[in-house]
Protein backbone atom coordinates (compact mmCIF):
# COMPACT_ATOMS: atom_id res chain seq x y z
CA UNK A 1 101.62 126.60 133.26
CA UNK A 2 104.83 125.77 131.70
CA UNK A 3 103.77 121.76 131.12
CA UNK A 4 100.72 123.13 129.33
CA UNK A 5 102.92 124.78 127.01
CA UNK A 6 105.07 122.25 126.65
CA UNK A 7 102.04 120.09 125.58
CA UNK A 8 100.82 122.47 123.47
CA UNK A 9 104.08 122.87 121.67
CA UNK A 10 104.44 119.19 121.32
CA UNK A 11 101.06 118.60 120.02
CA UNK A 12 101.71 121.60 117.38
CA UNK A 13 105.30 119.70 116.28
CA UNK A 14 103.23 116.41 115.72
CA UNK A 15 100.95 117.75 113.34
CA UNK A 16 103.46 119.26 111.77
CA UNK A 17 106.04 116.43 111.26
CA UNK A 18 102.87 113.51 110.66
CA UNK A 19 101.55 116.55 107.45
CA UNK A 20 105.23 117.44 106.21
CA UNK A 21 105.73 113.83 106.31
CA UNK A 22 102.34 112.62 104.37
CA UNK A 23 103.18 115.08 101.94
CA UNK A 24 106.98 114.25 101.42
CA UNK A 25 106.15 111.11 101.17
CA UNK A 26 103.28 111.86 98.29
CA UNK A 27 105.37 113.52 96.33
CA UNK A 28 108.72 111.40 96.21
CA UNK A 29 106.49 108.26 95.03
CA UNK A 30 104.38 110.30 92.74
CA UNK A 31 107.78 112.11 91.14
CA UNK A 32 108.87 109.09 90.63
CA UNK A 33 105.84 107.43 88.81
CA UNK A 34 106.13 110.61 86.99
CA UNK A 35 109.39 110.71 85.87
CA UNK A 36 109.37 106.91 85.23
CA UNK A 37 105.90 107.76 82.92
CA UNK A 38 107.86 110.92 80.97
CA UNK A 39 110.96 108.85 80.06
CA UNK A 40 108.70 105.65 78.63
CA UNK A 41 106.26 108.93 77.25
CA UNK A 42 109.45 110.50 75.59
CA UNK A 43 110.69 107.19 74.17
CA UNK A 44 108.14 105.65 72.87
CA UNK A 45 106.72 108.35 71.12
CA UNK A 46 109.59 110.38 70.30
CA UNK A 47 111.09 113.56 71.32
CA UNK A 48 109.21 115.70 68.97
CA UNK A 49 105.76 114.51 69.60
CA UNK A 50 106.91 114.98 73.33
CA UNK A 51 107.82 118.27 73.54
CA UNK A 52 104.25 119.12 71.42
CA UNK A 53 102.99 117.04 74.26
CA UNK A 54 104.43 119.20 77.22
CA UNK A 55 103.92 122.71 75.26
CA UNK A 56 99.92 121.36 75.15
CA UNK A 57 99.69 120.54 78.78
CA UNK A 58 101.75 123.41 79.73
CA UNK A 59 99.51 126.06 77.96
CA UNK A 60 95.97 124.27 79.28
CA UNK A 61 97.32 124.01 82.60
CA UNK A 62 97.88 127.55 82.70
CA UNK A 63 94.09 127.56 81.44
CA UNK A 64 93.26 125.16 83.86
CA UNK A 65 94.76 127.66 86.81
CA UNK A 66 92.73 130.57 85.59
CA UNK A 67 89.50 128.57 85.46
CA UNK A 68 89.39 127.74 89.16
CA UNK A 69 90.30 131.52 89.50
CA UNK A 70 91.74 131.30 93.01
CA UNK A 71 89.01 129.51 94.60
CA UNK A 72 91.31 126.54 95.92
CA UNK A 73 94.28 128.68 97.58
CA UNK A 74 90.90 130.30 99.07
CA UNK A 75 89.38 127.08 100.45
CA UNK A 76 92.19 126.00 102.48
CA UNK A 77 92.32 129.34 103.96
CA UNK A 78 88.60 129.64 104.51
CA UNK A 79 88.11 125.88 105.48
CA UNK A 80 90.75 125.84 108.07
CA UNK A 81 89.22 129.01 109.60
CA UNK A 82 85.57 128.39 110.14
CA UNK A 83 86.67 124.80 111.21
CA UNK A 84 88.71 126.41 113.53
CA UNK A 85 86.12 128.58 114.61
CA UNK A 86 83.38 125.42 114.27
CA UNK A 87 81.59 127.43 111.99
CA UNK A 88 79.72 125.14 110.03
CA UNK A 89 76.87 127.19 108.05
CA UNK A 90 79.73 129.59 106.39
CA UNK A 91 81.51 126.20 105.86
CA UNK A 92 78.90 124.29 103.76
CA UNK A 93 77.96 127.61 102.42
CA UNK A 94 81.80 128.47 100.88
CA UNK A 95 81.83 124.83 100.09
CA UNK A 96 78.60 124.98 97.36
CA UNK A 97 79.89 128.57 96.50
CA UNK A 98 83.04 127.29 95.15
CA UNK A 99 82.69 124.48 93.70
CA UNK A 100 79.80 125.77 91.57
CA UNK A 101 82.33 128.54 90.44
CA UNK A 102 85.01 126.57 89.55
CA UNK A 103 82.90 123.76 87.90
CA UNK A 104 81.38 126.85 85.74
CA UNK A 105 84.37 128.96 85.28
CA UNK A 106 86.34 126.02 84.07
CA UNK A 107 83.75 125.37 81.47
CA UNK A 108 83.47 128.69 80.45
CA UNK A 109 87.80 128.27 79.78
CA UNK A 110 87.08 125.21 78.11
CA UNK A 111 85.02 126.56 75.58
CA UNK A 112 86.91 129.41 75.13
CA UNK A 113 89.99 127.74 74.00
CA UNK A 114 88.58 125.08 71.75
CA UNK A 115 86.92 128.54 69.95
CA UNK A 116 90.93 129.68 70.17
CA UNK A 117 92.03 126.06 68.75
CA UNK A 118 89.71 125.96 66.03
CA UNK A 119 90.14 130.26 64.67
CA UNK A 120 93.93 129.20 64.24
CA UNK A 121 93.84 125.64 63.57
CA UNK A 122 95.66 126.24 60.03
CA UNK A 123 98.67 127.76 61.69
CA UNK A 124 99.22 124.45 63.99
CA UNK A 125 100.24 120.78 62.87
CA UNK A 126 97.53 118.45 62.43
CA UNK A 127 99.41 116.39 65.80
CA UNK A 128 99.65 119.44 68.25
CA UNK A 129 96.32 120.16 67.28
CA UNK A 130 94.62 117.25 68.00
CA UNK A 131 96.17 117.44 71.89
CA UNK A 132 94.48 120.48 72.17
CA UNK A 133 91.28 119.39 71.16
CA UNK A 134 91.64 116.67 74.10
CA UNK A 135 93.27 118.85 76.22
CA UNK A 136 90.08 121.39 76.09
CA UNK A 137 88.17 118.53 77.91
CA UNK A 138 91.10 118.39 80.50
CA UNK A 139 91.13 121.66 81.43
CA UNK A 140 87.77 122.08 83.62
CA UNK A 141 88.84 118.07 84.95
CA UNK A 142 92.46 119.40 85.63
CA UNK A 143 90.88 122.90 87.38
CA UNK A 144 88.61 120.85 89.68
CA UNK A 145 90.99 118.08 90.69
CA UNK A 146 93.48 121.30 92.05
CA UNK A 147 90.50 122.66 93.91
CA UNK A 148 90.46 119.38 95.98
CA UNK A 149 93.43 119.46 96.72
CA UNK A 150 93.35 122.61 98.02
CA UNK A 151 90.04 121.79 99.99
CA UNK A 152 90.80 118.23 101.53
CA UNK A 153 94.58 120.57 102.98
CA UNK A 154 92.09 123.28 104.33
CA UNK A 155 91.02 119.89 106.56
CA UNK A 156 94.40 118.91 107.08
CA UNK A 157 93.87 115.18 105.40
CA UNK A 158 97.38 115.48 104.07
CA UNK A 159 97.30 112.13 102.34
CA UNK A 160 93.52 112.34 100.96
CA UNK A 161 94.70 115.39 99.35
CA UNK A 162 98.38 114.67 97.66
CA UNK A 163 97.91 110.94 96.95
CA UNK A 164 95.25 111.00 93.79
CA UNK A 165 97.29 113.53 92.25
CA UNK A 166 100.45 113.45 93.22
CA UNK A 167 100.60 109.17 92.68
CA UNK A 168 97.12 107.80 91.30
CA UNK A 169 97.28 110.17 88.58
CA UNK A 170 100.63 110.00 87.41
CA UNK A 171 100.63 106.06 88.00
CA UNK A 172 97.35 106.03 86.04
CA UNK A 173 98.99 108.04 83.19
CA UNK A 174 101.96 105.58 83.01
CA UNK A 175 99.55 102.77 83.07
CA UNK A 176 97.19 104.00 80.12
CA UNK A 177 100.09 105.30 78.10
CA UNK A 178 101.28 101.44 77.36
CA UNK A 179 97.60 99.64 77.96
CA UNK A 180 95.86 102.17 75.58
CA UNK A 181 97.77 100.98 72.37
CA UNK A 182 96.97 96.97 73.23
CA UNK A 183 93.12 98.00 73.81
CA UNK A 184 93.04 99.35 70.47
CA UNK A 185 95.55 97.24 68.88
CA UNK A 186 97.86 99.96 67.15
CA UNK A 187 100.88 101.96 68.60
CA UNK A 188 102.11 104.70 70.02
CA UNK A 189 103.46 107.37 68.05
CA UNK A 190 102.29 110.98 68.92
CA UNK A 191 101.26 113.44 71.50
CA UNK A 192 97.54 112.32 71.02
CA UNK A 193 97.71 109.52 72.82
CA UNK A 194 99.62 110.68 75.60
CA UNK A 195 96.93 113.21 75.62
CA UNK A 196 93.97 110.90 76.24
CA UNK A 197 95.91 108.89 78.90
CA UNK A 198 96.27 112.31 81.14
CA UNK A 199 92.61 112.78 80.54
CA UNK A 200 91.64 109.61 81.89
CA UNK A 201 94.03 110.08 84.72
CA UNK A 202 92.78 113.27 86.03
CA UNK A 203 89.62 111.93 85.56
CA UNK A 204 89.73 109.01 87.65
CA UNK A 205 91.54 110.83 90.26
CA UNK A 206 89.16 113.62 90.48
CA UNK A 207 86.10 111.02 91.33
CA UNK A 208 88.50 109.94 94.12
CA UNK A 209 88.98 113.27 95.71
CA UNK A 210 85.30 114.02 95.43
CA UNK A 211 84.57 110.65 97.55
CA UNK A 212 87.45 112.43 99.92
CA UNK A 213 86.16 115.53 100.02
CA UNK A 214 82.50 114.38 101.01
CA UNK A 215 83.90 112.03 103.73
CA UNK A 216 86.02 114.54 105.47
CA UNK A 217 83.29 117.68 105.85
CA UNK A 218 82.35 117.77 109.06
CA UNK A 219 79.34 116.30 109.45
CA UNK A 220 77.98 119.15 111.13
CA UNK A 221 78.41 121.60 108.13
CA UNK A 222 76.16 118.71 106.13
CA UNK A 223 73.46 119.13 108.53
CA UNK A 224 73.94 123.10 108.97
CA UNK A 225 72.08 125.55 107.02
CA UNK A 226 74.18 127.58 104.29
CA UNK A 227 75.65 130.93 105.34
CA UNK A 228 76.60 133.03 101.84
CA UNK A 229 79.48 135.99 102.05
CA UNK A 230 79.48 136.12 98.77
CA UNK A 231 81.71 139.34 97.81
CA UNK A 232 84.13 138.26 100.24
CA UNK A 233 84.67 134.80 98.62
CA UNK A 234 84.67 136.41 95.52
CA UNK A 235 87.11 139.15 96.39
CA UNK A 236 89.69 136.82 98.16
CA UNK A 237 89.29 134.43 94.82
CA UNK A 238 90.72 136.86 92.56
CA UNK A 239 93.56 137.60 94.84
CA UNK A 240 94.12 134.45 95.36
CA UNK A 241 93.84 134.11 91.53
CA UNK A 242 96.00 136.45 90.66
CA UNK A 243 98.97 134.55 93.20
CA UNK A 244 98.45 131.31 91.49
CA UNK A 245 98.53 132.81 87.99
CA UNK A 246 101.46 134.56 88.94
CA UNK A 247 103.33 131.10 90.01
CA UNK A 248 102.27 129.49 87.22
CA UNK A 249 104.21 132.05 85.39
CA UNK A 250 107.26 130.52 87.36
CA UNK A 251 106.16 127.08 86.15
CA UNK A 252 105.23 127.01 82.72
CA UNK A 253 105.91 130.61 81.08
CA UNK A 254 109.65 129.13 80.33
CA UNK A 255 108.74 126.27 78.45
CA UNK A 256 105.71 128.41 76.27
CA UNK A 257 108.35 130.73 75.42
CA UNK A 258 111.17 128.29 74.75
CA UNK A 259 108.45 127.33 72.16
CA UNK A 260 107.47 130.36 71.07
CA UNK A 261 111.85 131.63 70.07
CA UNK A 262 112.94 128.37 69.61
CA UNK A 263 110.92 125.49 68.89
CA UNK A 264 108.71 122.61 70.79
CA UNK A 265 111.33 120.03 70.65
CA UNK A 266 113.78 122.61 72.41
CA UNK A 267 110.99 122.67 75.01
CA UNK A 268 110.73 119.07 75.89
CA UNK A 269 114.61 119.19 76.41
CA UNK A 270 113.87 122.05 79.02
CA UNK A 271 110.63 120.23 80.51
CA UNK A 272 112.49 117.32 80.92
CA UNK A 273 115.61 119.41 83.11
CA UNK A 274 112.78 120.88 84.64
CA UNK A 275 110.96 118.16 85.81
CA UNK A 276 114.18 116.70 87.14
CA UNK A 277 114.50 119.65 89.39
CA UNK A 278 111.39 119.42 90.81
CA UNK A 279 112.19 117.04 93.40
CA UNK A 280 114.36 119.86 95.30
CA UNK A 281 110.99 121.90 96.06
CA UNK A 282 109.77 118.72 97.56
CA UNK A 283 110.59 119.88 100.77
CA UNK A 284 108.84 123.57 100.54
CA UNK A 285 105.75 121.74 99.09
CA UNK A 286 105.83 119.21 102.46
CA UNK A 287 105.81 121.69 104.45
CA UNK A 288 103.45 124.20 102.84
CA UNK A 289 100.69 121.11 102.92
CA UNK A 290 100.39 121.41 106.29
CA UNK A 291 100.99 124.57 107.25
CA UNK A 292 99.25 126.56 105.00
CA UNK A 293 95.75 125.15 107.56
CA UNK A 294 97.98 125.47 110.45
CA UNK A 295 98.91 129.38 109.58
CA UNK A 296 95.41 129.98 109.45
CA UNK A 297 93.95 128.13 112.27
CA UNK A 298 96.27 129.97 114.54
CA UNK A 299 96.19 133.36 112.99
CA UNK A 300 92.29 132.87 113.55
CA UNK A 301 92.87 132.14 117.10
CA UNK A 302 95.63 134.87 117.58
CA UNK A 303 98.14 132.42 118.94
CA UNK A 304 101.56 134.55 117.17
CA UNK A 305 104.32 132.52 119.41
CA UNK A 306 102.99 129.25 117.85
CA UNK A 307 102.95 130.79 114.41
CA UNK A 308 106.37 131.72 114.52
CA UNK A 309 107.28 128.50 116.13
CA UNK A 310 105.77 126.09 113.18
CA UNK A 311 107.03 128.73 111.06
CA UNK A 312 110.63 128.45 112.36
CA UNK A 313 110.50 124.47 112.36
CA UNK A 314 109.32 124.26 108.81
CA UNK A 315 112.23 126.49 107.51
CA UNK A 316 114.34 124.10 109.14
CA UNK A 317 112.98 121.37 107.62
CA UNK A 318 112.65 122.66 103.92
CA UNK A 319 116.63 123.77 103.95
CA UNK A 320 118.19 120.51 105.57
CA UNK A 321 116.12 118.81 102.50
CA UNK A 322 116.39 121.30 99.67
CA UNK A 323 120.01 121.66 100.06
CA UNK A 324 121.09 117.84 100.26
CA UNK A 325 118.80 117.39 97.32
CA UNK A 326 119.81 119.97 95.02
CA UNK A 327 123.44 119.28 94.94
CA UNK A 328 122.45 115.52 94.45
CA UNK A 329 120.75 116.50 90.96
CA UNK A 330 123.72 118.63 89.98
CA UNK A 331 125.58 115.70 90.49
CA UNK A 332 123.75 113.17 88.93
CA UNK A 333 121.76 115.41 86.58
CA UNK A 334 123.32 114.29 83.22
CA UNK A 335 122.96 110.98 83.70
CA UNK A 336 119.11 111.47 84.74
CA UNK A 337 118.49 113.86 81.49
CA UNK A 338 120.44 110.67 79.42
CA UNK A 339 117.54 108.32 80.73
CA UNK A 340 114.91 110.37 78.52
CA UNK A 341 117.34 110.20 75.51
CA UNK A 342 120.70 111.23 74.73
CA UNK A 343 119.51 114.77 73.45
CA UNK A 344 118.01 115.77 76.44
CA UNK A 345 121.61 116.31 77.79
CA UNK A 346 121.62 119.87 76.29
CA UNK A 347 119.43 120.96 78.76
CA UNK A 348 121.93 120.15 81.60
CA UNK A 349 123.03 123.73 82.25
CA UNK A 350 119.63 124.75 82.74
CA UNK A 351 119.20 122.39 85.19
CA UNK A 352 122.00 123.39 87.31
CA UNK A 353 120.53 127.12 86.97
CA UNK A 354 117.52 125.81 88.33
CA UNK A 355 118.52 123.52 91.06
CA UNK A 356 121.39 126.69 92.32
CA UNK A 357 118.26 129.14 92.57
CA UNK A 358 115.77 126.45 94.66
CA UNK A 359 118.38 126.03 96.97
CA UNK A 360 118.67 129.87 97.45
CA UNK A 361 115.26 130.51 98.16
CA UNK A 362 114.94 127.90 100.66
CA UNK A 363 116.74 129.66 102.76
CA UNK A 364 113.11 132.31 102.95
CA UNK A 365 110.93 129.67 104.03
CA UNK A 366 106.97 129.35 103.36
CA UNK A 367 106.35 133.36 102.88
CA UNK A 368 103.76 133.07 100.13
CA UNK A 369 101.60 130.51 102.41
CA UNK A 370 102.17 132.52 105.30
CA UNK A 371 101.38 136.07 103.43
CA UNK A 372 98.02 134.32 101.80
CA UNK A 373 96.63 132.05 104.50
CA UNK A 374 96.71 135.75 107.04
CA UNK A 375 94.63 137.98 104.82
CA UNK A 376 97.90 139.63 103.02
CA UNK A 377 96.89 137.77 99.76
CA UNK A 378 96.87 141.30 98.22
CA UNK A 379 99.89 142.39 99.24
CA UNK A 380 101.93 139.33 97.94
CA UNK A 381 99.81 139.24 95.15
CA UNK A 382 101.51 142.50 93.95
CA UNK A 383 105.01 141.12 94.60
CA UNK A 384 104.64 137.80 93.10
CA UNK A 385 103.17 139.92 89.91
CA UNK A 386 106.18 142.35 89.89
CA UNK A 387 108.58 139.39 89.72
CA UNK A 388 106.25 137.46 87.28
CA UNK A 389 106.41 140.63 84.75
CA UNK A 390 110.44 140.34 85.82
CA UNK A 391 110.01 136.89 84.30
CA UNK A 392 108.55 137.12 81.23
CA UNK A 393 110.51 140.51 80.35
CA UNK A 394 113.71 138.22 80.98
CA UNK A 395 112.71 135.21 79.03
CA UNK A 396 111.81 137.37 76.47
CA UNK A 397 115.79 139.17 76.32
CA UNK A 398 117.77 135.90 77.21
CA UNK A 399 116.05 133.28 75.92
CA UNK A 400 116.85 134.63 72.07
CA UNK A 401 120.38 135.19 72.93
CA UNK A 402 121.68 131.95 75.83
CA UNK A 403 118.44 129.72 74.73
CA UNK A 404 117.67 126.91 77.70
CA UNK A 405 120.58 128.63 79.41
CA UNK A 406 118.85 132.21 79.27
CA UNK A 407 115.37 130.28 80.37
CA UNK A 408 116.85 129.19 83.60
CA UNK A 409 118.53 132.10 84.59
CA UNK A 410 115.36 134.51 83.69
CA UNK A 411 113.47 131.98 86.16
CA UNK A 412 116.13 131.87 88.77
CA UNK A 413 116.34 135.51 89.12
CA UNK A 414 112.53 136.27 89.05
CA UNK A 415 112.37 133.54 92.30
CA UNK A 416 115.07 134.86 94.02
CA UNK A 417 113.56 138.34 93.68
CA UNK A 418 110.19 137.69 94.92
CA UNK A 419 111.27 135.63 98.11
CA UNK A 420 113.12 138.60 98.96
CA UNK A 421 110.08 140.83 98.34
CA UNK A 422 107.61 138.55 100.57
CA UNK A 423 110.08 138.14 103.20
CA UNK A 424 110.34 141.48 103.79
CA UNK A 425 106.36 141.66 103.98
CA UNK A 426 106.04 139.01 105.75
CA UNK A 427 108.62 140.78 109.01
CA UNK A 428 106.56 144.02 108.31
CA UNK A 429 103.21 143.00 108.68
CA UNK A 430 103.28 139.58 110.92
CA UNK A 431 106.09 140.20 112.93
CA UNK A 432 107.12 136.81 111.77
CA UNK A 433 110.63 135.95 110.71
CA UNK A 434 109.90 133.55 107.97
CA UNK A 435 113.76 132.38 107.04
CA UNK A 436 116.28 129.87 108.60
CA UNK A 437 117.91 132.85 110.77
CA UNK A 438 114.69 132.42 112.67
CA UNK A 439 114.33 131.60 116.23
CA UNK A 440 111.00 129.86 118.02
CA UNK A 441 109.34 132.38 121.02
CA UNK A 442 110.28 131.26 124.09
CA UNK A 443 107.97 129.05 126.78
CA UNK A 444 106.53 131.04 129.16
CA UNK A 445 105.44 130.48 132.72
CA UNK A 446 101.95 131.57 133.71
């Protein structure tokens, strides 16, 4: 009947505006903390210890994404399914399966580079190098807290999943950065300290996510007895793996090269126009929170008219948000790079690289989350790598000739090129339109 559709409709929109909304919400406050945490970060210790700070994280982040080897983009994919299809042994069994191999691969990074710290530890000042010792203990810390994040989406607790790290841990970060100095009686005055207050951070918000995670299994997969699939968990990991090492090219491969041709200083000016362009995604990562389980759950269920419906409201969502926002950081964007110090300013054409290309691929909406959470994680794991290589080949030609400039643009095009890649795939195999020209099916009578 047409009033069940209706209903049905209605009760998909709701889930979909309460999780876009949870998430939004998460990660306005936390960008905030954030920003408010890198602008005491870069003046109290300096801009040189802070862009040693932000090359250290940046590298052991990338670490970090390796050592949970694409077991989190794989539990909210596999969690929303069998909860969809209430099947609770493969749940609790995917569930122990995971976490074990992220909790050992992670380790296994760790270890590996603290062996890579220590072999070149006379090529590195005596200041970076001490961040790296502390941020070897981050990295397995870092690799788990992502993997619950991942998990507590695949159960749609939106909040329970984005609030520890998008907010406790940055707030935490800001609070330890000036508390850890009066504890010990001394002051700040490196990338050491800023170091150990991450650390702490992450690890407090990890514990937090654990007590999440535990409270919002179904308490039927507690009781049920563990189903393995073992090569298929594995298999869909490294896909997934090889999707989230790809984006974290898009994240972080700018500032390690910046770096690498120029210097670190040059990359906390371009972290800093980076970070300040974040807020413009906001919208994409809102809506990706949610309907990354949603995609799943109804691609399980074979409900296509509902897919492209969410599908079609979330692209409307993410473009009346991204747009708005990123010519409010062009406008405004010299002023906010002034608040970290009146160097960072350099960095201001990068920034309006950056925010022009967000707004651009808005217009695609969620492809990658649409192409993953369906079983096409192969498939976009091939494009996203093609425009990763893109990347790093154009980093490595303009970065040397336009500096911070070249950076942004090398990362604008790669983005811009693999939207247009996944859209494509994602018309071709789903029969979904994933972009603003989009329109939802229409209700049916039966």
């Amino acid at each position: 009947m047409l009033s069940a559709d209706s209903n049905r409709q209605n009760a998909l929109a709701r889930i979909l505006a309460r999780g876009a909304s949870a998430a939004l919400a998460s990660q306005i406050l936390g960008a905030a903390i954030l920003f408010g945490a890198q602008i005491v970060m870069a003046r109290l210790i300096g801009s040189v210890s802070f862009g040693r700070y932000i090359w250290t994280l940046s590298t052991i982040t990338v670490l970090a994404f390796a050592g949970k080897l694409g077991y989190d983009l794989a539990a909210t994919r596999f969690l929303a399914q069998y909860e969809a299809s209430k099947d609770w042994a493969r749940m609790r069994g995917f569930l122990r399966h995971s976490l074990t191999s992220v909790s050992g691969l992670s380790a296994i990074m760790a270890i590996l580079a603290a062996l890579f710290g220590f072999i070149i530890r006379n090529r590195w000042d005596a200041e970076t190098l001490r961040a790296w010792w502390i941020a070897c203990l981050l990295l397995p810390v870092l690799a788990l807290q992502l993997y619950h994040v991942a998990a507590l989406r695949g159960f749609k607790k939106i909040l329970m999943s984005t609030l520890p790290w998008e907010v406790t841990r940055p707030a935490l970060t800001l609070g330890f950065i000036v508390a850890l100095p009066v504890w010990f009686a001394c002051s700040i005055s490196n990338a050491e300290w800023a170091m150990w207050s991450n650390l702490l951070a992450t690890t407090l918000g990890l514990s937090l996510q654990c007590w999440f995670l535990r409270r919002s299994t179904p308490p039927e997969a507690h009781l049920a007895a563990p189903t393995y699939e073992h090569s298929l968990w594995r298999q869909t990991a490294v896909a997934m793996a090889l999707i989230s090492g790809f984006n974290i090219i898009y994240r972080n491969a700018d500032i390690i090269m910046i770096g690498i041709f120029m210097d670190r200083e040059q990359s906390g000016f371009y972290a800093a126009a980076s970070r300040i362009a974040m807020p413009i995604t906001f919208g994409l990562g809102a809506v990706n929170a949610i309907i990354a389980p949603m995609a799943s759950a109804l691609h399980t269920e074979g409900r296509r008219d509902d897919l492209q419906r969410i599908v079609t409201w979330s692209a409307w969502a993410n473009f009346c948000f991204t747009l708005p926002a990123a010519i409010i950081i062009v406008l405004t964007g010299n002023f906010l790079l002034g608040l970290f110090g009146g160097a960072f300013t350099v960095s201001y054409g990068a920034l309006c690289i950056l925010a022009g290309s967000q707004a651009a691929a808005a217009f695609a909406g969620s492809v990658g989350f649409l192409m993953i959470m369906t079983g096409h994680e192969r498939a976009a794991a091939k494009a996203m790598g093609s425009s990763a290589i893109l990347n790093i080949i154009l980093n490595a030609i303009l970065i040397p000739r336009w500096g911070l400039t070249g950076a942004a643009a090398a990362t604008a095009i790669s983005i811009v090129s693999w939207k247009v890649m996944l859209t494509a795939m994602v018309h071709q195999r789903l029969r979904i339109n994933s972009t603003i020209l989009s329109k939802p099916a229409r209700k049916t009578a039966s």
